[in-house]
N, C-alpha and C. Protein backbone atom coordinates (compact mmCIF):
# COMPACT_ATOMS: atom_id res chain seq x y z
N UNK A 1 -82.79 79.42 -111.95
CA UNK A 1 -82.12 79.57 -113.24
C UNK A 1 -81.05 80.64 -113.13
N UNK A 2 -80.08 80.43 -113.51
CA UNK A 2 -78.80 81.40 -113.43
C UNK A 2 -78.00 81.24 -114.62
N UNK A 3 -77.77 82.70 -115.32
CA UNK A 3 -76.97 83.25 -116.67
C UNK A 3 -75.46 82.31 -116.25
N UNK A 4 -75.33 81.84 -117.26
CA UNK A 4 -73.80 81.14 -117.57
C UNK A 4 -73.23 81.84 -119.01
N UNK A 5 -71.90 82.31 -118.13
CA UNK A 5 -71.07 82.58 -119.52
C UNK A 5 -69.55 82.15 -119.52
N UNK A 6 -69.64 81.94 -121.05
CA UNK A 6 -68.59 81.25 -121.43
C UNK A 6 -67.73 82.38 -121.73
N UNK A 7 -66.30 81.84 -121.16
CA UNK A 7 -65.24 82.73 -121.68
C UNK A 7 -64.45 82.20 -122.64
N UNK A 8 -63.64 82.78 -123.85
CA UNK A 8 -62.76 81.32 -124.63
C UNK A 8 -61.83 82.76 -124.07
N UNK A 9 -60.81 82.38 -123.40
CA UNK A 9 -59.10 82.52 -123.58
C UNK A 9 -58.21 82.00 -124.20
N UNK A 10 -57.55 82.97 -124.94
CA UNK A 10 -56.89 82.33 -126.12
C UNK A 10 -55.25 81.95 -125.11
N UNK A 11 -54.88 80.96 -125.35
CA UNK A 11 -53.33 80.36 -124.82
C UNK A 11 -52.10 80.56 -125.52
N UNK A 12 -51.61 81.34 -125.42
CA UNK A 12 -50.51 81.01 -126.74
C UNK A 12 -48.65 81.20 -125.89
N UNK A 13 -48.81 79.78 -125.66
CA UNK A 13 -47.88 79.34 -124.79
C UNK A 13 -46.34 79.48 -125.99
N UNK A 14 -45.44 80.30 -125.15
CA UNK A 14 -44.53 80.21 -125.90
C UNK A 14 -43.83 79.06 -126.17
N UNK A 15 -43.17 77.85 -127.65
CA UNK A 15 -42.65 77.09 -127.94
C UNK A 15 -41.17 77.22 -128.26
N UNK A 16 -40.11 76.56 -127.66
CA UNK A 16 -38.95 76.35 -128.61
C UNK A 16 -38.75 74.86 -128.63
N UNK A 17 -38.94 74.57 -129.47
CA UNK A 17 -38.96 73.11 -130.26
C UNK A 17 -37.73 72.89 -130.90
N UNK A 18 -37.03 72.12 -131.53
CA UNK A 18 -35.87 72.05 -131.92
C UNK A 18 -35.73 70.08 -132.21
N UNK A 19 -35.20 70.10 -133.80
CA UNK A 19 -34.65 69.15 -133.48
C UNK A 19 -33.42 69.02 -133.86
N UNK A 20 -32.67 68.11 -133.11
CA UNK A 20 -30.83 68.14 -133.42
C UNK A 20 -30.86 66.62 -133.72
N UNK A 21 -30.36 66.68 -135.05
CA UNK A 21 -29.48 65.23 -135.53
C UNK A 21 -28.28 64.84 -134.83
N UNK A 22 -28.32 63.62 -134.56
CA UNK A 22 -27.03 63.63 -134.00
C UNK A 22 -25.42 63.04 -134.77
N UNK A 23 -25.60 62.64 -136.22
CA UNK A 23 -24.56 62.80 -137.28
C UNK A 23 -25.42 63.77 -138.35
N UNK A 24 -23.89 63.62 -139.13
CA UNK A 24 -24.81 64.55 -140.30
C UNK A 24 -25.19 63.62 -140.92
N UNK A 25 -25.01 62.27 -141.33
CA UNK A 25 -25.63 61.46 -142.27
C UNK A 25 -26.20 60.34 -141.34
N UNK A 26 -27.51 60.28 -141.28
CA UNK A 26 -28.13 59.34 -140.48
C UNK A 26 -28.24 57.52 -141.62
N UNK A 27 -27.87 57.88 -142.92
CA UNK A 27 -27.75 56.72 -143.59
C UNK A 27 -26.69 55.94 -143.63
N UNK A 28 -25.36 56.88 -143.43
CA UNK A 28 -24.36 55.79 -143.32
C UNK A 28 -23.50 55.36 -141.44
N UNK A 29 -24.02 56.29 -141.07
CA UNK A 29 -23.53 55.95 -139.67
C UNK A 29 -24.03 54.79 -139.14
N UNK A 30 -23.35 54.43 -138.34
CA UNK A 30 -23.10 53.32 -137.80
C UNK A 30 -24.32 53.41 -136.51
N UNK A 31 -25.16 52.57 -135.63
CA UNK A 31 -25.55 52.35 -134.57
C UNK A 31 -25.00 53.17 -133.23
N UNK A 32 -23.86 52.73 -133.31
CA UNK A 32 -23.13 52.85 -131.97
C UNK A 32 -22.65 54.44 -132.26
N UNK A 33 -22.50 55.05 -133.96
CA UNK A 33 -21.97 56.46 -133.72
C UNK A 33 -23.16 57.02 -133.46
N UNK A 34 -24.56 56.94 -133.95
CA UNK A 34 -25.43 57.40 -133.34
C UNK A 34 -25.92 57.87 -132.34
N UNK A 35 -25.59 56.65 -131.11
CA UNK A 35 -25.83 56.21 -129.88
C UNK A 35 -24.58 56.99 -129.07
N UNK A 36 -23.49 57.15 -129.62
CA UNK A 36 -22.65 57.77 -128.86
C UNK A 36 -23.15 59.72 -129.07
N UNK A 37 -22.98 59.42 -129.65
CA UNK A 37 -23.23 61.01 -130.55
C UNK A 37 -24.34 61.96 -129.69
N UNK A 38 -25.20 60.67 -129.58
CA UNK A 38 -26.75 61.10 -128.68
C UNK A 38 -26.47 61.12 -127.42
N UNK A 39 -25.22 60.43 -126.94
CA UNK A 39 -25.07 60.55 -125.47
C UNK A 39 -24.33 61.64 -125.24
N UNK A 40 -23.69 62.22 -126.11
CA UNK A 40 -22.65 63.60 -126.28
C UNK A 40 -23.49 64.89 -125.83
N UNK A 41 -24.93 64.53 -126.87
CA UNK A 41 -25.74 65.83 -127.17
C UNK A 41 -26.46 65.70 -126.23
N UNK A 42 -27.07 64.81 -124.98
CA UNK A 42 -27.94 64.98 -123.98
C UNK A 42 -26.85 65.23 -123.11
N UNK A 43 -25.80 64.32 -122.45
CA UNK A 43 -25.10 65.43 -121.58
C UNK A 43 -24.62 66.67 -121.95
N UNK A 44 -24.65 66.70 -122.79
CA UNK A 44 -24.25 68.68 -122.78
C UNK A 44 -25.42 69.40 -122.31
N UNK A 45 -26.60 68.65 -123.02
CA UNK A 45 -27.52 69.62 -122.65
C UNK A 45 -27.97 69.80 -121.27
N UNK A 46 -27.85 68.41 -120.82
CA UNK A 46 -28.16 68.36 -118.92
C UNK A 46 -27.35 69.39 -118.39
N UNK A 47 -25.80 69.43 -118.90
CA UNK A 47 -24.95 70.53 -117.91
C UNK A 47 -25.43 71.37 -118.06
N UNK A 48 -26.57 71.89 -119.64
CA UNK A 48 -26.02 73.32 -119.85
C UNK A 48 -27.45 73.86 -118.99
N UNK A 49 -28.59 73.01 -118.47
CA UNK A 49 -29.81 72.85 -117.98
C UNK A 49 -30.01 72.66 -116.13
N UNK A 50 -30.64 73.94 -115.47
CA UNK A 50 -30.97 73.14 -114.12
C UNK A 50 -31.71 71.67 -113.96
N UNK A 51 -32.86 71.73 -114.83
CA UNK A 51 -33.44 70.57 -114.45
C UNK A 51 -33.83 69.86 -115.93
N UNK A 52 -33.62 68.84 -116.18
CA UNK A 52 -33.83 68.59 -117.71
C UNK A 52 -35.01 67.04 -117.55
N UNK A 53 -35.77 66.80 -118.25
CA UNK A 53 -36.79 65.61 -118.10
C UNK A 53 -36.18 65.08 -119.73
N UNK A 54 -35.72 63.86 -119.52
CA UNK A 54 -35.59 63.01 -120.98
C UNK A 54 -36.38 61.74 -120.81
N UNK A 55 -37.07 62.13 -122.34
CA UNK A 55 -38.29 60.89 -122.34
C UNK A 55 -37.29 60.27 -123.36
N UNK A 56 -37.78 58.97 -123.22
CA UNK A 56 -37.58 57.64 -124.40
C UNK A 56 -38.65 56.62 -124.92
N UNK A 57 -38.89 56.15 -125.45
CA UNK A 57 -40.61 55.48 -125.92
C UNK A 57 -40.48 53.97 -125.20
N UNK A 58 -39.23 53.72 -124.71
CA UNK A 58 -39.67 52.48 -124.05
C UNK A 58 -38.99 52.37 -122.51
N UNK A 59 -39.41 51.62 -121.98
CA UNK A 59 -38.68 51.51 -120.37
C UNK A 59 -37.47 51.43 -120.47
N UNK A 60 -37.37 50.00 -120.99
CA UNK A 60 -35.63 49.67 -121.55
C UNK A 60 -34.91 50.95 -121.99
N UNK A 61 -35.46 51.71 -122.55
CA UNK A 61 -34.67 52.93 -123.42
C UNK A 61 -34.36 53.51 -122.59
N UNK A 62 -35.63 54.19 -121.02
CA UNK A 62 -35.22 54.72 -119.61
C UNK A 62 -34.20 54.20 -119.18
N UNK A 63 -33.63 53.35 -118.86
CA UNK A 63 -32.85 52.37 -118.45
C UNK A 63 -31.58 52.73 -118.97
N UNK A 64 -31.78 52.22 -119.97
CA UNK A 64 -30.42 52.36 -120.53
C UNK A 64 -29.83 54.00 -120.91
N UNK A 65 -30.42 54.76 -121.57
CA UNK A 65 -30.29 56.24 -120.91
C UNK A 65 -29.50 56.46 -119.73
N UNK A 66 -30.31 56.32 -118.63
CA UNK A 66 -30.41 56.62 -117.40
C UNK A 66 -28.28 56.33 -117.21
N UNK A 67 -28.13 54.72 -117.30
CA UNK A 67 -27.16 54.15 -117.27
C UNK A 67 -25.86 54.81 -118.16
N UNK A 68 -26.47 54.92 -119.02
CA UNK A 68 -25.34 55.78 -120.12
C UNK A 68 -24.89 57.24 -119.25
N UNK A 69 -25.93 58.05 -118.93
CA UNK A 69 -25.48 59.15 -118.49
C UNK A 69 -24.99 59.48 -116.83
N UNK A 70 -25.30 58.40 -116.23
CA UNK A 70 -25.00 57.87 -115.05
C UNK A 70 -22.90 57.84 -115.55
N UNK A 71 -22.68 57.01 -116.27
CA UNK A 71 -21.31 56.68 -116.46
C UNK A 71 -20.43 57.51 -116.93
N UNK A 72 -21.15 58.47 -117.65
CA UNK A 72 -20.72 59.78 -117.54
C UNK A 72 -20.56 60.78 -117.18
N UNK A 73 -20.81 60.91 -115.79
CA UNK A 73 -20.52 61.38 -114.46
C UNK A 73 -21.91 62.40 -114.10
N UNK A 74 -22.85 62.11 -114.76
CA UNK A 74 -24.29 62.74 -114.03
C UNK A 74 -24.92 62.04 -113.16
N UNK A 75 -24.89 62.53 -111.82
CA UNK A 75 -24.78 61.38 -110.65
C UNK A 75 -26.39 61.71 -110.14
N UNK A 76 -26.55 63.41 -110.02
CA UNK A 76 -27.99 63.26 -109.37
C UNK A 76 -29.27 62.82 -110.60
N UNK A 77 -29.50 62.11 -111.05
CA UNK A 77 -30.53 61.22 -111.88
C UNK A 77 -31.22 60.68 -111.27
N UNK A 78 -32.23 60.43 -112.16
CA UNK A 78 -33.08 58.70 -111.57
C UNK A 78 -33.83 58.66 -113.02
N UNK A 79 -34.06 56.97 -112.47
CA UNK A 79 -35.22 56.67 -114.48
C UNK A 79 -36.85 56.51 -113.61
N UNK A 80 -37.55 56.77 -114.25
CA UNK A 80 -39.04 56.42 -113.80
C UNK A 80 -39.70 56.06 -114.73
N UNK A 81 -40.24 55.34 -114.57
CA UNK A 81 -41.11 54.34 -115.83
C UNK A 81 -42.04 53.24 -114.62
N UNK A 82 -42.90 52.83 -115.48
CA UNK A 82 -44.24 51.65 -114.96
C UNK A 82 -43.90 50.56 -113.57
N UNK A 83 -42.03 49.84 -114.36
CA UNK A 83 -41.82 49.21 -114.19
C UNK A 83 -41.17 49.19 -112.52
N UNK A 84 -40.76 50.10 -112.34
CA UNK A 84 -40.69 50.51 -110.22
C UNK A 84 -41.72 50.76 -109.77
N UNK A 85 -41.82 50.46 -108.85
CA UNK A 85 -42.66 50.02 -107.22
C UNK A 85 -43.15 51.70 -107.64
N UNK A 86 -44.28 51.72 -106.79
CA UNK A 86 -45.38 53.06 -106.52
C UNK A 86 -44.30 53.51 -105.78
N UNK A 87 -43.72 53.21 -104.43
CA UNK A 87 -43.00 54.33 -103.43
C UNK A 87 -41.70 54.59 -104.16
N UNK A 88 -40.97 53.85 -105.30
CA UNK A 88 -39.46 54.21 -105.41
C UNK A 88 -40.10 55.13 -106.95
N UNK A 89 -40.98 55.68 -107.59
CA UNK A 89 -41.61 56.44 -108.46
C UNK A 89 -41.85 58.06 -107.94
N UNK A 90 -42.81 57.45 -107.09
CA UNK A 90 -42.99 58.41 -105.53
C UNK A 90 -41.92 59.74 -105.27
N UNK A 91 -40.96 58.54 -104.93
CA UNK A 91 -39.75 59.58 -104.15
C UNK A 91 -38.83 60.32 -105.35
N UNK A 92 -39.09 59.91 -106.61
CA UNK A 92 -38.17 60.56 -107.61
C UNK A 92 -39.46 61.93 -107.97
N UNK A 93 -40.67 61.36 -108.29
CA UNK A 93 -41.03 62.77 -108.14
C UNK A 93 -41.13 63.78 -107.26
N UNK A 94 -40.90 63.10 -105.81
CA UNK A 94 -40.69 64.39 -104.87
C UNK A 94 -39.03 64.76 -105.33
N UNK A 95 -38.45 64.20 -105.18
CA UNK A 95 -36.91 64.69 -105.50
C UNK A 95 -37.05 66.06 -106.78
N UNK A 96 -38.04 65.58 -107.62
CA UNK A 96 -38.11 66.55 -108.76
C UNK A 96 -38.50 67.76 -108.16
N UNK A 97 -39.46 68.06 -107.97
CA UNK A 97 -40.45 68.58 -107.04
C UNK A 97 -39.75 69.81 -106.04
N UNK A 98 -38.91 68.84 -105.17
CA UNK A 98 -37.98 69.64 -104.38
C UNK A 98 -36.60 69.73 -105.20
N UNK A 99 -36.26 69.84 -106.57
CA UNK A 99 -35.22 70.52 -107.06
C UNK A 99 -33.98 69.23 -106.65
N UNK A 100 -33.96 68.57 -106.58
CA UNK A 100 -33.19 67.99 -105.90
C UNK A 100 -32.35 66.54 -107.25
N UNK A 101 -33.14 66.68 -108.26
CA UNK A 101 -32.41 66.24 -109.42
C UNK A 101 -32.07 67.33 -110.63
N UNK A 102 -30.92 66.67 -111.02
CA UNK A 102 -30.61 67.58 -112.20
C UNK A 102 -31.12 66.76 -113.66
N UNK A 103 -31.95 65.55 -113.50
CA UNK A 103 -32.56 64.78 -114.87
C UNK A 103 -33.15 63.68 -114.58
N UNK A 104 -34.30 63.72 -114.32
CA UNK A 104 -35.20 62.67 -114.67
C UNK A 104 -35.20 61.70 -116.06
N UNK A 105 -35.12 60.48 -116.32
CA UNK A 105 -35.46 59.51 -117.62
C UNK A 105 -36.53 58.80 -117.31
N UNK A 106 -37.48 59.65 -118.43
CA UNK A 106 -38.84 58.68 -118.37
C UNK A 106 -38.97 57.95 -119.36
N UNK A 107 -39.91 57.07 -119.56
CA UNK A 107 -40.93 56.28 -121.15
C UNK A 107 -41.82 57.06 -121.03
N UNK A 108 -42.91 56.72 -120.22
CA UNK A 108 -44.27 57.70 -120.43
C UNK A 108 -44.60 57.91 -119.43
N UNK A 109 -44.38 57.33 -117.93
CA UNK A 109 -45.37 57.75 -116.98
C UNK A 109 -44.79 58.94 -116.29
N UNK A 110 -44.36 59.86 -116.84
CA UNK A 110 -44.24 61.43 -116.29
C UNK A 110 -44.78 62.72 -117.37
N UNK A 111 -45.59 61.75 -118.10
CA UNK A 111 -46.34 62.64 -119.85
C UNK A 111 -47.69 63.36 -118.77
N UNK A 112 -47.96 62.56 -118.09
CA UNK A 112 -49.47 63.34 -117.77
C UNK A 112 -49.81 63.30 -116.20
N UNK A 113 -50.51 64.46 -115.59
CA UNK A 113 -51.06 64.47 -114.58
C UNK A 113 -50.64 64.68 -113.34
N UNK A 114 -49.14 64.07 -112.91
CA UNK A 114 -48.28 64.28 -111.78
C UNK A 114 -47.36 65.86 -111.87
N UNK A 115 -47.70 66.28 -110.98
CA UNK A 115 -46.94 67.83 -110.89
C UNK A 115 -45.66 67.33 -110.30
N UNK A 116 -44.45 67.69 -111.02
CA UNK A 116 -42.85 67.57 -111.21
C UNK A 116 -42.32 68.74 -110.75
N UNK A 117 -43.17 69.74 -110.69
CA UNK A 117 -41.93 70.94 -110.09
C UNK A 117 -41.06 71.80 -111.43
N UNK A 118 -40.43 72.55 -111.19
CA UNK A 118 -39.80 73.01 -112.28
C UNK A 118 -38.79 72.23 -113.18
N UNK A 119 -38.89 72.42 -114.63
CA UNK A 119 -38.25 71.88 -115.53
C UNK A 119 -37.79 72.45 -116.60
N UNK A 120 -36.64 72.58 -116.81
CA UNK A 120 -35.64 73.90 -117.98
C UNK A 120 -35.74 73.31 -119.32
N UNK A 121 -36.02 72.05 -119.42
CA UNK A 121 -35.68 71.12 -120.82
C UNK A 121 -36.20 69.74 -120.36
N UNK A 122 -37.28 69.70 -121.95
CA UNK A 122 -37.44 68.32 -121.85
C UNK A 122 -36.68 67.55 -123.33
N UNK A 123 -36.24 66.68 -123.55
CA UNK A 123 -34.89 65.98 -124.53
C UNK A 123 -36.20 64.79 -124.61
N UNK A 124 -36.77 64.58 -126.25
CA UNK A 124 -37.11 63.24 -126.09
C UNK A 124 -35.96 62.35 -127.04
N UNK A 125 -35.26 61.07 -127.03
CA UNK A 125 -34.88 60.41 -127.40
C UNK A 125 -35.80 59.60 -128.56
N UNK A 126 -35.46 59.88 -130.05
CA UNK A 126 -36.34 59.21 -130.80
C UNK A 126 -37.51 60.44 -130.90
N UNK A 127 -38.39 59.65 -132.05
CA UNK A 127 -39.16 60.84 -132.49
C UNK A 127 -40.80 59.85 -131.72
N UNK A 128 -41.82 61.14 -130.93
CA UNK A 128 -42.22 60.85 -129.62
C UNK A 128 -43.59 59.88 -130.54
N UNK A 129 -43.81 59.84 -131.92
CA UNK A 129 -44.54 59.17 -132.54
C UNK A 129 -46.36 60.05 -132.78
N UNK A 130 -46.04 61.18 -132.69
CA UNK A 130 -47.14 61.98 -132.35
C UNK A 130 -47.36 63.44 -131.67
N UNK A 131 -47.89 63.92 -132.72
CA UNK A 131 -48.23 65.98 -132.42
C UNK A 131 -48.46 66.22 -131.12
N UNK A 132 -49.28 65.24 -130.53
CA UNK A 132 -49.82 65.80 -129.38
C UNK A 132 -49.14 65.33 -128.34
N UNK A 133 -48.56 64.17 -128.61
CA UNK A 133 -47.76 63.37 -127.32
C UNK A 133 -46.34 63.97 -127.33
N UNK A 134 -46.15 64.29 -128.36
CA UNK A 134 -44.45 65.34 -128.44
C UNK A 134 -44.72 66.85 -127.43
N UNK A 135 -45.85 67.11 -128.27
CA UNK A 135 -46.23 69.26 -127.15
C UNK A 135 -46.48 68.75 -125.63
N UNK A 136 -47.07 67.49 -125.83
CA UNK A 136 -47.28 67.04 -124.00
C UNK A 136 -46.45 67.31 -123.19
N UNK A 137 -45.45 66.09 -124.00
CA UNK A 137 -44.10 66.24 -123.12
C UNK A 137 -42.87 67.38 -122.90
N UNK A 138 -42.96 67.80 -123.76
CA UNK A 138 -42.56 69.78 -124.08
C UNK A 138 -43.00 70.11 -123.19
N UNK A 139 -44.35 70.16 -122.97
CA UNK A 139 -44.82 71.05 -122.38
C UNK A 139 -45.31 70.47 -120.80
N UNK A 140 -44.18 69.55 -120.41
CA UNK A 140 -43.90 69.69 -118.64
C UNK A 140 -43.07 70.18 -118.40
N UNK A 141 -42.16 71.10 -119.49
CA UNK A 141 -41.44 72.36 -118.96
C UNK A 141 -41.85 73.89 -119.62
N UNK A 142 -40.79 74.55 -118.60
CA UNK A 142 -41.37 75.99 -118.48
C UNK A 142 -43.16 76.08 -117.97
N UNK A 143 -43.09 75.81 -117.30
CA UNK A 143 -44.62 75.74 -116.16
C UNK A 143 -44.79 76.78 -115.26
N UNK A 144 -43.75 77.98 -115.61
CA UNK A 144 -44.81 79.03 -114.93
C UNK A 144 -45.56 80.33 -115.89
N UNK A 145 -46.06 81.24 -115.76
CA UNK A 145 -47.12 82.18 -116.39
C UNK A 145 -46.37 82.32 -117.80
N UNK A 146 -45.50 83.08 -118.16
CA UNK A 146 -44.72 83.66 -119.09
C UNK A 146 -43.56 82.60 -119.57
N UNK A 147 -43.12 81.71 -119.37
CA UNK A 147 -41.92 81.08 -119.33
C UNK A 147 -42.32 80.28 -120.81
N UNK A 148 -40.91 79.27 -121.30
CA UNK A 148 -41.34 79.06 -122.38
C UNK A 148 -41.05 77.61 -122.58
N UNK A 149 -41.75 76.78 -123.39
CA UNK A 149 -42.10 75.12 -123.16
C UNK A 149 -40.42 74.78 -124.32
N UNK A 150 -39.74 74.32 -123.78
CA UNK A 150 -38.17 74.15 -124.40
C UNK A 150 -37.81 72.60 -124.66
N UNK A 151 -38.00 72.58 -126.37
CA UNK A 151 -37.93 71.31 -125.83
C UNK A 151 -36.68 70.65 -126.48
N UNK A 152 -35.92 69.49 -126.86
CA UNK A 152 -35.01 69.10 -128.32
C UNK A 152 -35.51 67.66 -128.39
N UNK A 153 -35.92 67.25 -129.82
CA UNK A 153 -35.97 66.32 -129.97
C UNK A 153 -34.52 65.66 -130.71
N UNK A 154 -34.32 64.25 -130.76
CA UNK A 154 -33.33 63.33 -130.74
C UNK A 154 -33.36 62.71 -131.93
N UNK A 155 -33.85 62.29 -133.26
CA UNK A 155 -34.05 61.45 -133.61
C UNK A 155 -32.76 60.57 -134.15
N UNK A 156 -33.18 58.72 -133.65
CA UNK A 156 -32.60 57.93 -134.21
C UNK A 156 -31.88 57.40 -135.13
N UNK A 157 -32.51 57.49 -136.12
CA UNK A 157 -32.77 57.04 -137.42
C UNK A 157 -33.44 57.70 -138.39
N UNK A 158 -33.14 57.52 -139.56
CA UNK A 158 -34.17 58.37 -140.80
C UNK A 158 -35.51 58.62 -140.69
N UNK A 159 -36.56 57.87 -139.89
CA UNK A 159 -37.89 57.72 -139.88
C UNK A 159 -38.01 58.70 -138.94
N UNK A 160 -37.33 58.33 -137.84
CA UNK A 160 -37.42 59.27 -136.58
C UNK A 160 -37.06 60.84 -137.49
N UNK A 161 -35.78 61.11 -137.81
CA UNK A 161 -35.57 62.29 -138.40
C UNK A 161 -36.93 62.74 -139.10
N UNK A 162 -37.63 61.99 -140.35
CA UNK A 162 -38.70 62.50 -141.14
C UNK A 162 -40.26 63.17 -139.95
N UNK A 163 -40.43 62.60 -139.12
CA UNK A 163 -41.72 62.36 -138.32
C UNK A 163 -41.08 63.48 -137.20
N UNK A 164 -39.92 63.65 -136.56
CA UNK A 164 -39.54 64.87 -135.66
C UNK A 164 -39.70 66.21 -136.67
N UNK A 165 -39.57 65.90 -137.74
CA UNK A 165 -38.95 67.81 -138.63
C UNK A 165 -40.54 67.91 -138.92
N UNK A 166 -41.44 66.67 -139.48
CA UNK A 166 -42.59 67.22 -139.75
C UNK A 166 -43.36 67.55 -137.83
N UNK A 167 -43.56 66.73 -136.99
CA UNK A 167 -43.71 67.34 -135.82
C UNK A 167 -43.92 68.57 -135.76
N UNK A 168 -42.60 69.26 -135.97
CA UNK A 168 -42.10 69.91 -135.17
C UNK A 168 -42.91 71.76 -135.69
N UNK A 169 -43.04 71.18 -137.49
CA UNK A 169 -43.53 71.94 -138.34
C UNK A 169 -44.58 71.98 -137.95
N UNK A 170 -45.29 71.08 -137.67
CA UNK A 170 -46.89 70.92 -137.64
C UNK A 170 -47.31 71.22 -136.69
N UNK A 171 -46.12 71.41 -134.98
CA UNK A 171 -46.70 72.16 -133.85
C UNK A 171 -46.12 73.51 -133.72
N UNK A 172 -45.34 73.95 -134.82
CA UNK A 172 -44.90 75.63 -134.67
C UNK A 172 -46.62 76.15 -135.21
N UNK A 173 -47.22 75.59 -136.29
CA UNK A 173 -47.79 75.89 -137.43
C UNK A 173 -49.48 75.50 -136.39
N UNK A 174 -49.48 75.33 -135.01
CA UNK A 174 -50.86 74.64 -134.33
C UNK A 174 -51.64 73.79 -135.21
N UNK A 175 -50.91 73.09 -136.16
CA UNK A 175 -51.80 72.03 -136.31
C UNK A 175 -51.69 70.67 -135.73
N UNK A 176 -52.66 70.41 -134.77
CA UNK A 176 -52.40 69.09 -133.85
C UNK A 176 -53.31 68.33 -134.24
């Protein structure tokens, strides 16, 4: 028989959360000013970032991301999502890993479990649909002791806008 003790350590990981609209009126803008607008506000932020991780909620969304900011002259990229082979997934997370991209585009399969290496900013596109799946993905950056989980969310559309501002409230405020 041997004494077991429990320790609780309290975590209190520093947050900067943020969300940026990308018009001022998400009711009368157009699709495409949206969509441009959003491609404005993630490349800036990639330049202004060593390593930036942008999630999107669907593959297609990786994709097309990926492609958008590709044409706008961010060359070291890659998208990772379900839909590539185990080895071409593989080699983008070693690329991460070894510093060797300046932006990963995921959907979901870089939310959990695979160690990425350092990351300055994570950008989700759209609002991530959830408290805990939004701090997740936040929080595969700033990964060392003191550093701080940085994140901006994107939203789309009005719904997205309503569900990112409450988010965002509801994980300054630890209620998950």
């Amino acid at each position: 028989e041997k004494d077991v003790h429990i320790i609780e350590v309290e975590s209190n990981k520093n947050l900067d959360l943020k969300v940026i609209c990308p018009v001022s009126d998400l009711f009368n803008a157009t699709q495409e000013q949206i969509s441009e607008r959003t491609y404005d506000i993630i490349e800036k932020l990639v330049k202004e970032h060593k390593t930036t991780l942008v999630f999107t909620n669907t593959r297609s969304g990786a994709e097309r991301v990926s492609t958008k900011l590709i044409e706008r002259g961010i060359m070291d990229l890659e998208a990772h999502h379900s839909s590539l082979s185990r080895e071409s997934r593989f080699q983008v997370e070693q690329k991460l890993i070894a510093g060797l991209l300046r932006c990963a585009v995921s959907s979901t399969s870089l939310e959990l479990g695979i160690d990425i290496g350092s990351i300055d900013l994570v950008i989700q596109v759209g609002s991530p649909k959830g408290i805990s799946k939004g701090l997740q993905r936040v929080g595969r950056s700033g990964h060392s002791v003191f550093a701080t989980a940085k994140g901006r969310i994107i939203p789309m559309d009005i719904d997205d806008l309503v569900e990112s501002v409450v988010l965002v409230k509801q994980a300054k405020e630890k209620k998950l």
